[in-house]
PDB file of N, CA and C in Angstrom:
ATOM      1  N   UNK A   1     121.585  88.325  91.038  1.00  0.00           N
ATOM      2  CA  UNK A   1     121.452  88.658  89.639  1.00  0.00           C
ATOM      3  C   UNK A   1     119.984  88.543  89.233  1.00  0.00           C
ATOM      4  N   UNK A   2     119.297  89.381  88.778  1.00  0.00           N
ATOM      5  CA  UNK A   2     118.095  89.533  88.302  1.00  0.00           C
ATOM      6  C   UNK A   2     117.710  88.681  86.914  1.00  0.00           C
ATOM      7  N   UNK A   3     117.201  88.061  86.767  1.00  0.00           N
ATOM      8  CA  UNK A   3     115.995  86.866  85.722  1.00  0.00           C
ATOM      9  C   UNK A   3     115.971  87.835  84.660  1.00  0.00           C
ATOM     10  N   UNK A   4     115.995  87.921  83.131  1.00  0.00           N
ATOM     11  CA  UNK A   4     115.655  88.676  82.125  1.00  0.00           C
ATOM     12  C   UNK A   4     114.292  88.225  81.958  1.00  0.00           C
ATOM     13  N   UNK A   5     113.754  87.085  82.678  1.00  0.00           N
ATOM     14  CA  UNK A   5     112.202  87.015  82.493  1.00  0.00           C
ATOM     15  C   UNK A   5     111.238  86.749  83.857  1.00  0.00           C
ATOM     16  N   UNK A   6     110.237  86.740  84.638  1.00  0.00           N
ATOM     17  CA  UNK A   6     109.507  86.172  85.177  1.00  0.00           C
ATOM     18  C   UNK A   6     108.485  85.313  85.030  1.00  0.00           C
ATOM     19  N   UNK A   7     108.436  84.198  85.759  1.00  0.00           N
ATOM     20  CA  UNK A   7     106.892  83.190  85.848  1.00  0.00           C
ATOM     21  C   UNK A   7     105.532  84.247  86.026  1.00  0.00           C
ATOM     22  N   UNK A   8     105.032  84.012  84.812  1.00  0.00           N
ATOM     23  CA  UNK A   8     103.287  84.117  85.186  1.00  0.00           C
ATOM     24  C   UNK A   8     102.590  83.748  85.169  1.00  0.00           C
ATOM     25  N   UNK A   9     102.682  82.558  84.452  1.00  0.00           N
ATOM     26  CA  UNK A   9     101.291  80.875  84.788  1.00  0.00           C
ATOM     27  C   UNK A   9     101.680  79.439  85.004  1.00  0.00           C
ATOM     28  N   UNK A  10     102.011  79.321  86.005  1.00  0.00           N
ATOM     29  CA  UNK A  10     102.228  77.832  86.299  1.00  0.00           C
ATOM     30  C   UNK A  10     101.466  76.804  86.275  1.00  0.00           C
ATOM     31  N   UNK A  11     102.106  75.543  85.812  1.00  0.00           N
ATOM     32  CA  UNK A  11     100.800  74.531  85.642  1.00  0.00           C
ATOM     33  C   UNK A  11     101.368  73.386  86.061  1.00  0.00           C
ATOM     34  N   UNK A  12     100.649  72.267  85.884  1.00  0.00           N
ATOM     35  CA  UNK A  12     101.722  70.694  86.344  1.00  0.00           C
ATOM     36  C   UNK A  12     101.749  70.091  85.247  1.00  0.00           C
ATOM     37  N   UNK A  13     102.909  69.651  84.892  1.00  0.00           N
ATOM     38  CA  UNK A  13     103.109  68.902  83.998  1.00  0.00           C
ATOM     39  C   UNK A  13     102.257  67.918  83.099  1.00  0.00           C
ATOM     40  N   UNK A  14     101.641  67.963  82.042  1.00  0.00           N
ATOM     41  CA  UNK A  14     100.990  66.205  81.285  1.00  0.00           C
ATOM     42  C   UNK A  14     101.439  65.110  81.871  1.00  0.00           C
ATOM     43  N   UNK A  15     102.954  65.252  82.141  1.00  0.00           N
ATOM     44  CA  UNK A  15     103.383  63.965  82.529  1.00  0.00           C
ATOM     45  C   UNK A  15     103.486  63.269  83.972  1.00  0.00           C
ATOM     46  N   UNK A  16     103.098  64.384  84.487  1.00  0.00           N
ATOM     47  CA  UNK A  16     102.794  63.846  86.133  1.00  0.00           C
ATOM     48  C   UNK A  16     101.167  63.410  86.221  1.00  0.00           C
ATOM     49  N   UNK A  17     100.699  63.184  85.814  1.00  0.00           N
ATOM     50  CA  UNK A  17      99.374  62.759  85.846  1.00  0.00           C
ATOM     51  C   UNK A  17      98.459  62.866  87.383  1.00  0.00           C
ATOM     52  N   UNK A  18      97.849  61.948  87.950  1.00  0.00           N
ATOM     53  CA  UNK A  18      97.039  62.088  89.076  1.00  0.00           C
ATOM     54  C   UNK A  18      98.675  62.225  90.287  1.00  0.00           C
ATOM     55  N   UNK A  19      99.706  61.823  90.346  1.00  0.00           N
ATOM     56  CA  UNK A  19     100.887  61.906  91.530  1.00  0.00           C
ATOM     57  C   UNK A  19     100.648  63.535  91.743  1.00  0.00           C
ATOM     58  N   UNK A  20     100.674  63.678  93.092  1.00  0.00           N
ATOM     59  CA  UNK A  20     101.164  65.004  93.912  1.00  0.00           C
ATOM     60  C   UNK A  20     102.733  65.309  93.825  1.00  0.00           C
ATOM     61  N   UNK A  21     103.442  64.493  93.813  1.00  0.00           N
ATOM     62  CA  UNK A  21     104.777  65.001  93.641  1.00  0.00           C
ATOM     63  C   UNK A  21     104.808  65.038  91.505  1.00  0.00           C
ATOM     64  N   UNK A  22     105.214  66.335  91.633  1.00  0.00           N
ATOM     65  CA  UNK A  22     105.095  67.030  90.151  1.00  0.00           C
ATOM     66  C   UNK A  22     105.758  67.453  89.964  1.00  0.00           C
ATOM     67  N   UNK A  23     106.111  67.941  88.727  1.00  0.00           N
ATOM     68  CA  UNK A  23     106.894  69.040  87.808  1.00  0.00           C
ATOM     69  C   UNK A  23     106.159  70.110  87.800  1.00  0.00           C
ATOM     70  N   UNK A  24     106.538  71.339  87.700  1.00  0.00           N
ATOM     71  CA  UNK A  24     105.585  72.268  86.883  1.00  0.00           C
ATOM     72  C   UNK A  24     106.181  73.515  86.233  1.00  0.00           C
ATOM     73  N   UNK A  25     105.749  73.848  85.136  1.00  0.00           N
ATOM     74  CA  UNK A  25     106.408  74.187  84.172  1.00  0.00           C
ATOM     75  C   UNK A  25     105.512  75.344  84.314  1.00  0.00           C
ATOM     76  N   UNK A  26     106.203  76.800  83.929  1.00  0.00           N
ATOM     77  CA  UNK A  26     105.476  78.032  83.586  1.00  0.00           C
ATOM     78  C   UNK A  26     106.058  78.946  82.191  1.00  0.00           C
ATOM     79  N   UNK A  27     104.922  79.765  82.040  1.00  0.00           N
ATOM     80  CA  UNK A  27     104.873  80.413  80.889  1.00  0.00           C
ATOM     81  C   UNK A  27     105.880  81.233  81.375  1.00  0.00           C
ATOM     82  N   UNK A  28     106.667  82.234  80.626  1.00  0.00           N
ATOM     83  CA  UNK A  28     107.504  83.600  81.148  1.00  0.00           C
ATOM     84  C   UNK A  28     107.471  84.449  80.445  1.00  0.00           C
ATOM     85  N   UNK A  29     107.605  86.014  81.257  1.00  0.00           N
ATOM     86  CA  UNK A  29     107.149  86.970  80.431  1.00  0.00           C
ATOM     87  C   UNK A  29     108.881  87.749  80.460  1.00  0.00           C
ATOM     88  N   UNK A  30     109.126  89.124  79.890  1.00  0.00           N
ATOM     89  CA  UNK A  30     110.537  89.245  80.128  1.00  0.00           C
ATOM     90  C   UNK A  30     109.996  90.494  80.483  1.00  0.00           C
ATOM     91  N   UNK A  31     110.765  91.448  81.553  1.00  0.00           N
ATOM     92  CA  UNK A  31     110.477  92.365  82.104  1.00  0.00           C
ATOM     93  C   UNK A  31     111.004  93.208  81.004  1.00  0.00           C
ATOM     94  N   UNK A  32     110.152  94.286  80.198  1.00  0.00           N
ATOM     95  CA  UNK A  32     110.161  95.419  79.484  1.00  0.00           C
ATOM     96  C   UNK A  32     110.577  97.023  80.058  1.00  0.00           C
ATOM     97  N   UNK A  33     111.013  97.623  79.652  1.00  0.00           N
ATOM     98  CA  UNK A  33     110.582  99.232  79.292  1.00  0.00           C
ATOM     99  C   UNK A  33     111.506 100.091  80.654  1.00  0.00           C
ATOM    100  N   UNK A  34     112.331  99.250  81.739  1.00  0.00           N
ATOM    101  CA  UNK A  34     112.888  99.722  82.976  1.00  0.00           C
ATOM    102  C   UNK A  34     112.722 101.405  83.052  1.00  0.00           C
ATOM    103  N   UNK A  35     112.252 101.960  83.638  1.00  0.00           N
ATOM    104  CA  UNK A  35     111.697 103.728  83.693  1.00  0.00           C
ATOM    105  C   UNK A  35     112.341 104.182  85.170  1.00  0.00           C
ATOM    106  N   UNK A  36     112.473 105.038  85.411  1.00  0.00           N
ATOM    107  CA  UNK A  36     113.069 105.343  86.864  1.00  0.00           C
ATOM    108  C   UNK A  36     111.489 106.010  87.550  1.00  0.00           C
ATOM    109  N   UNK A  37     111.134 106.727  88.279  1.00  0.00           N
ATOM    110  CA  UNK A  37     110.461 106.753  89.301  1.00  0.00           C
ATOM    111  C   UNK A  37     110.379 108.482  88.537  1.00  0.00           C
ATOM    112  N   UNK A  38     109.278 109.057  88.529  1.00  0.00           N
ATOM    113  CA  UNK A  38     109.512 110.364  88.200  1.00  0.00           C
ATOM    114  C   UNK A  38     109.217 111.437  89.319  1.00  0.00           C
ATOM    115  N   UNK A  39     109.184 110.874  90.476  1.00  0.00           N
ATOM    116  CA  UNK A  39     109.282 111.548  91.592  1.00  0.00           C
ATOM    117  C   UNK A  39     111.050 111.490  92.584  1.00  0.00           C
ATOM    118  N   UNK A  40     111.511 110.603  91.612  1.00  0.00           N
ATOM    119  CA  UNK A  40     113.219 110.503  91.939  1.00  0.00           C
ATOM    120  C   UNK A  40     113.863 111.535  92.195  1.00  0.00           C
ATOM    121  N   UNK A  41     113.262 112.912  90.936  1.00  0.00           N
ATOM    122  CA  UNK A  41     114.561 113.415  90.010  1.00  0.00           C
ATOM    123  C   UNK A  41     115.316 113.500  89.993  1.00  0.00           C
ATOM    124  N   UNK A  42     116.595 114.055  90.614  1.00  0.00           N
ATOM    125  CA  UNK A  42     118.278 113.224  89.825  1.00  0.00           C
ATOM    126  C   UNK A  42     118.653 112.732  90.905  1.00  0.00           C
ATOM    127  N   UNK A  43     118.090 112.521  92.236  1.00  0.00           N
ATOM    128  CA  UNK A  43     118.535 111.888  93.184  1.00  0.00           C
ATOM    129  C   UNK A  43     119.265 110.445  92.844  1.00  0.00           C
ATOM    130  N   UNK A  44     120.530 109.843  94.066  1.00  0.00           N
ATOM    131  CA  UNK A  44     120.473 108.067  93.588  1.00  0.00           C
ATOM    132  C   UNK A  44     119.583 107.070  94.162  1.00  0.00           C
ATOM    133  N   UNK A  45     119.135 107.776  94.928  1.00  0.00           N
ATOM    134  CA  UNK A  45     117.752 106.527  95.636  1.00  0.00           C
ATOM    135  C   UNK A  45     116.099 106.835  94.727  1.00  0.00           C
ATOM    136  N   UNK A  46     116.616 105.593  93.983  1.00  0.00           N
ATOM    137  CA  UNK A  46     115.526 105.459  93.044  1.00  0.00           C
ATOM    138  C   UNK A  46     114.890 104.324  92.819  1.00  0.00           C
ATOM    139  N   UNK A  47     113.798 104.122  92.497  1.00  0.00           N
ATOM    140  CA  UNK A  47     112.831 103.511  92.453  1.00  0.00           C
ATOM    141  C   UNK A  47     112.663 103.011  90.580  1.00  0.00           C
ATOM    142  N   UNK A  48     112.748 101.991  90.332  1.00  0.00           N
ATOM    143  CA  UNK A  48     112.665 101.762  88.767  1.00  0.00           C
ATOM    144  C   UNK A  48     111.615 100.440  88.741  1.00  0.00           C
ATOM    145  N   UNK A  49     110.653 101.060  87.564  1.00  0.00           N
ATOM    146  CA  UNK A  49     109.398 100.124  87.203  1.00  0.00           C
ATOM    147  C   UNK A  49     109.318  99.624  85.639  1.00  0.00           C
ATOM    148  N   UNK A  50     109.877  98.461  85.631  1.00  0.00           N
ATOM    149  CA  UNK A  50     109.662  97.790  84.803  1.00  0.00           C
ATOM    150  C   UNK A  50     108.199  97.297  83.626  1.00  0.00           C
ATOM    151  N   UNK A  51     107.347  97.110  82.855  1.00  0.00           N
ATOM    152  CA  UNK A  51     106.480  96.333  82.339  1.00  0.00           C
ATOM    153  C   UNK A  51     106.536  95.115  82.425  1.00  0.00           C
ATOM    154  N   UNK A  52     105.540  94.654  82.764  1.00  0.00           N
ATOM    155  CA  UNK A  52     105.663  92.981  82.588  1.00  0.00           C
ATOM    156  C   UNK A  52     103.960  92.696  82.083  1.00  0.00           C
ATOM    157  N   UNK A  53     103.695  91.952  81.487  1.00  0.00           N
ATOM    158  CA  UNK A  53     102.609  91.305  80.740  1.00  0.00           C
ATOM    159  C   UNK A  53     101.194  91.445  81.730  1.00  0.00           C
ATOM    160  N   UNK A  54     101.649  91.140  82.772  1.00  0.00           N
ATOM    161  CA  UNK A  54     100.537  91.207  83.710  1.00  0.00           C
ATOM    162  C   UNK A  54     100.692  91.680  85.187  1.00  0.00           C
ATOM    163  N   UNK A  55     101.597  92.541  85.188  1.00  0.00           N
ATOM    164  CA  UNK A  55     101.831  93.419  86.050  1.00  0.00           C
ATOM    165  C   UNK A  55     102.997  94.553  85.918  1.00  0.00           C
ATOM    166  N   UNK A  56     103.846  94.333  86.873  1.00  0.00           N
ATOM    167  CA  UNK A  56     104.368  95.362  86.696  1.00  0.00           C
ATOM    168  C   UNK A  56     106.045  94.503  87.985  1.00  0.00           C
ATOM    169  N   UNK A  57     107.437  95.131  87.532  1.00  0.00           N
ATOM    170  CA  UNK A  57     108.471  94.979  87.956  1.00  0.00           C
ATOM    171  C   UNK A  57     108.971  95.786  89.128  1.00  0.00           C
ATOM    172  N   UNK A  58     109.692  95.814  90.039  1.00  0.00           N
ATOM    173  CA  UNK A  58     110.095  97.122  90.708  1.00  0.00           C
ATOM    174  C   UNK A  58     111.306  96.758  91.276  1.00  0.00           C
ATOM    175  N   UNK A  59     112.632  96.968  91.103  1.00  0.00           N
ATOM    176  CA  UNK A  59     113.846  97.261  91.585  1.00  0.00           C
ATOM    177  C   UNK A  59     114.226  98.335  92.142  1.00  0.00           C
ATOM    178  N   UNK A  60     115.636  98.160  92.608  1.00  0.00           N
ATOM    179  CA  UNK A  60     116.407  99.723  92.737  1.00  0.00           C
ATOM    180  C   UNK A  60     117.258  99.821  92.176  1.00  0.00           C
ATOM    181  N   UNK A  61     117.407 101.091  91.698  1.00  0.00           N
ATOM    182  CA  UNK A  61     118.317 101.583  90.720  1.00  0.00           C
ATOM    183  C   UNK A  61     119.864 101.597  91.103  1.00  0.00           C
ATOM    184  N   UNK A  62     119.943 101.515  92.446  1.00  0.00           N
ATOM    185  CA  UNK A  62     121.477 101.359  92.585  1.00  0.00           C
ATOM    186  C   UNK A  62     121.903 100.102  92.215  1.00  0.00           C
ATOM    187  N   UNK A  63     121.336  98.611  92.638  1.00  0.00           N
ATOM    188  CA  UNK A  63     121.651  97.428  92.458  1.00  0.00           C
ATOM    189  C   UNK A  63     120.600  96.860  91.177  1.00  0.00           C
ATOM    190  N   UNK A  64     120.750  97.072  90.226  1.00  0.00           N
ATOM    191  CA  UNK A  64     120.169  96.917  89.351  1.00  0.00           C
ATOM    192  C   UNK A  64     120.312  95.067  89.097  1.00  0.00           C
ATOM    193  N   UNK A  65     121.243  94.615  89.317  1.00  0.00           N
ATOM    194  CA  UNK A  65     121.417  92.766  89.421  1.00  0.00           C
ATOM    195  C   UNK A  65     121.270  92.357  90.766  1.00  0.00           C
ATOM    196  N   UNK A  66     120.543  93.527  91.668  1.00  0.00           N
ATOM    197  CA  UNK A  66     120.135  92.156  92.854  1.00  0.00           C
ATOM    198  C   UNK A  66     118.974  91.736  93.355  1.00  0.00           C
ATOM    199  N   UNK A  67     118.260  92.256  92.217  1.00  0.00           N
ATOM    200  CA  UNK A  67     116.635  91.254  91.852  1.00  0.00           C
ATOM    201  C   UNK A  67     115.661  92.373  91.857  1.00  0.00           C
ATOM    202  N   UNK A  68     114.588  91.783  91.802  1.00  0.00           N
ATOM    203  CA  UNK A  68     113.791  92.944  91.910  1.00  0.00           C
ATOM    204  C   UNK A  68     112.091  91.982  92.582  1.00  0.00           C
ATOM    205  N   UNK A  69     111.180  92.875  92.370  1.00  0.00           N
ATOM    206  CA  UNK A  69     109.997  91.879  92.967  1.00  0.00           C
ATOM    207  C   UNK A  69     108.545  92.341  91.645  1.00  0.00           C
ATOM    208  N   UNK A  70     107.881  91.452  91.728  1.00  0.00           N
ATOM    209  CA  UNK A  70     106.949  91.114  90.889  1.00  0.00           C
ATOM    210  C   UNK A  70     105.114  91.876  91.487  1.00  0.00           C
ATOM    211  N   UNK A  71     104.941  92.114  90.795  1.00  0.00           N
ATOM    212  CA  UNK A  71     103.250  92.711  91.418  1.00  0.00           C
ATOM    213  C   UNK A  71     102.253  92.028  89.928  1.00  0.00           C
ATOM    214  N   UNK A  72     101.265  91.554  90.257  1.00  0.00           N
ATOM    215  CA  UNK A  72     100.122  91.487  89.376  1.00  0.00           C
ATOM    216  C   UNK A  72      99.301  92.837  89.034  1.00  0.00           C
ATOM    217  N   UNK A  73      98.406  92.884  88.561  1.00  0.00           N
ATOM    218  CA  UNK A  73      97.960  94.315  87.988  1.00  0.00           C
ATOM    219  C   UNK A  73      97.237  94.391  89.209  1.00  0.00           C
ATOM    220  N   UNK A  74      96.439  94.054  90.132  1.00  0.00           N
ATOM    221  CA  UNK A  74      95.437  94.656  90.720  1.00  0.00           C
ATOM    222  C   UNK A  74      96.077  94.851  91.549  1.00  0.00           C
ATOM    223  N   UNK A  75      97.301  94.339  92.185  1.00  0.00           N
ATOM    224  CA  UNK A  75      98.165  94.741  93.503  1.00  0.00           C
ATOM    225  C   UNK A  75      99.366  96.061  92.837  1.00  0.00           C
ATOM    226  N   UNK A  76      99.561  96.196  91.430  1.00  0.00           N
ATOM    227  CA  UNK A  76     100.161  97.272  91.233  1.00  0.00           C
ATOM    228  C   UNK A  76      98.862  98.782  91.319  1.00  0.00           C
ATOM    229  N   UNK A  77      97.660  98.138  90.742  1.00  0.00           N
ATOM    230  CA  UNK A  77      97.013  99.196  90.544  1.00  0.00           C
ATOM    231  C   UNK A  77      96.390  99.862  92.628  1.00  0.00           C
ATOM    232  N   UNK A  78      96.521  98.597  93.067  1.00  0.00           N
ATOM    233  CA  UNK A  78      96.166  99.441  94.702  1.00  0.00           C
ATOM    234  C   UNK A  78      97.360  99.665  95.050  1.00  0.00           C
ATOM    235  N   UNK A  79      98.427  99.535  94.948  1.00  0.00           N
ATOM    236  CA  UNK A  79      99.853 100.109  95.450  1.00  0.00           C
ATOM    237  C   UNK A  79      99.933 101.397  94.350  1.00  0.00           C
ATOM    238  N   UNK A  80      99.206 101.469  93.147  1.00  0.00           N
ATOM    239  CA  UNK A  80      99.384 102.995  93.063  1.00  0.00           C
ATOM    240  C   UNK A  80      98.406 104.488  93.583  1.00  0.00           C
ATOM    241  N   UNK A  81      97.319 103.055  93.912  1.00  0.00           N
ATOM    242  CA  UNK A  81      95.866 104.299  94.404  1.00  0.00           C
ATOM    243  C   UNK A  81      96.383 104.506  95.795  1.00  0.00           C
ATOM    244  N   UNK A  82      97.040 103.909  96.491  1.00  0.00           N
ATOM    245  CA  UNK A  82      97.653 104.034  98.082  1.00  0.00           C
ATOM    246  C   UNK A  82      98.585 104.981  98.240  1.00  0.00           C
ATOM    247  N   UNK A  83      99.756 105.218  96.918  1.00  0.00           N
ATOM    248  CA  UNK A  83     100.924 106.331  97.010  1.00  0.00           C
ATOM    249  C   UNK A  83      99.910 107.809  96.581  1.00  0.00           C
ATOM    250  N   UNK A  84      98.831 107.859  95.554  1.00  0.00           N
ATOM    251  CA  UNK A  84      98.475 108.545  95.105  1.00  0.00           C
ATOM    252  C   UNK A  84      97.435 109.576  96.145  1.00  0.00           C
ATOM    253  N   UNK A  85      96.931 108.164  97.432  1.00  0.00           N
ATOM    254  CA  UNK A  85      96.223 108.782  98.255  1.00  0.00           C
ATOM    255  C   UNK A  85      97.032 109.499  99.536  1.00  0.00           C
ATOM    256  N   UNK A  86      98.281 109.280  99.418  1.00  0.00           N
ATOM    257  CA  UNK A  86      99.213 109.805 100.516  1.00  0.00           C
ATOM    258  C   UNK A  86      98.869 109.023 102.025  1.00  0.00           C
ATOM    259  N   UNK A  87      98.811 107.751 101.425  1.00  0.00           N
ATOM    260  CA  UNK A  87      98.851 106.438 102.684  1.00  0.00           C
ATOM    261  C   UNK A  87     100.018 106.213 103.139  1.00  0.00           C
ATOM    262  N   UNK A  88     101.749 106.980 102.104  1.00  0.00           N
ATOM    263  CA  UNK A  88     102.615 106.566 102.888  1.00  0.00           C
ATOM    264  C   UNK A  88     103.013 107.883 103.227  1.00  0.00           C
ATOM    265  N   UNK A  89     103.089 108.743 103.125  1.00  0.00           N
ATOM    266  CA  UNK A  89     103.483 110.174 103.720  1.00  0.00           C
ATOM    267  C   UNK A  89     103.456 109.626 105.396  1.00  0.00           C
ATOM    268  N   UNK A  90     105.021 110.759 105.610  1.00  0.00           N
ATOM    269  CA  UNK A  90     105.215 110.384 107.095  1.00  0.00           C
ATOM    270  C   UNK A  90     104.517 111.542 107.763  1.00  0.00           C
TER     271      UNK A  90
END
């Protein structure tokens, strides 16, 4: 089942002070805007990209509750200059 939000800044707790064994508590963002892939078109193997605050979401559209994975902006923005350069063409 997929999170309605993700971790994007983790920190250690005030209350763990100088101890290595910690708590740590993070900010969460909620994944926005779910879009399908516009190179899909009505096919069912699809590709769906979410918004998230500081990156970007990516599931599949068939299993929409069995998670999905997280990218930061600079690893979404070279995973889009890489499809765009035809790095995965077979």
């Amino acid at each position: 089942m997929s999170w309605p939000c993700v971790p994007t800044r983790w920190q250690k707790s005030s209350y763990s002070g100088n101890q290595t064994n910690c708590v740590e508590v993070c900010e969460m963002s909620e994944v926005e805007n779910w879009r399908k892939s516009s190179q899909s078109s009505t096919g069912n193997a699809c590709v769906e990209v979410g918004e998230l605050s500081g990156g970007a979401a990516v599931r599949d559209s068939k299993d929409r509750d069995g998670g999905y994975f997280v990218t930061d902006r600079a690893q979404w923005s070279a995973f889009i200059a890489a499809v765009k350069d035809g790095r995965f063409e077979r």
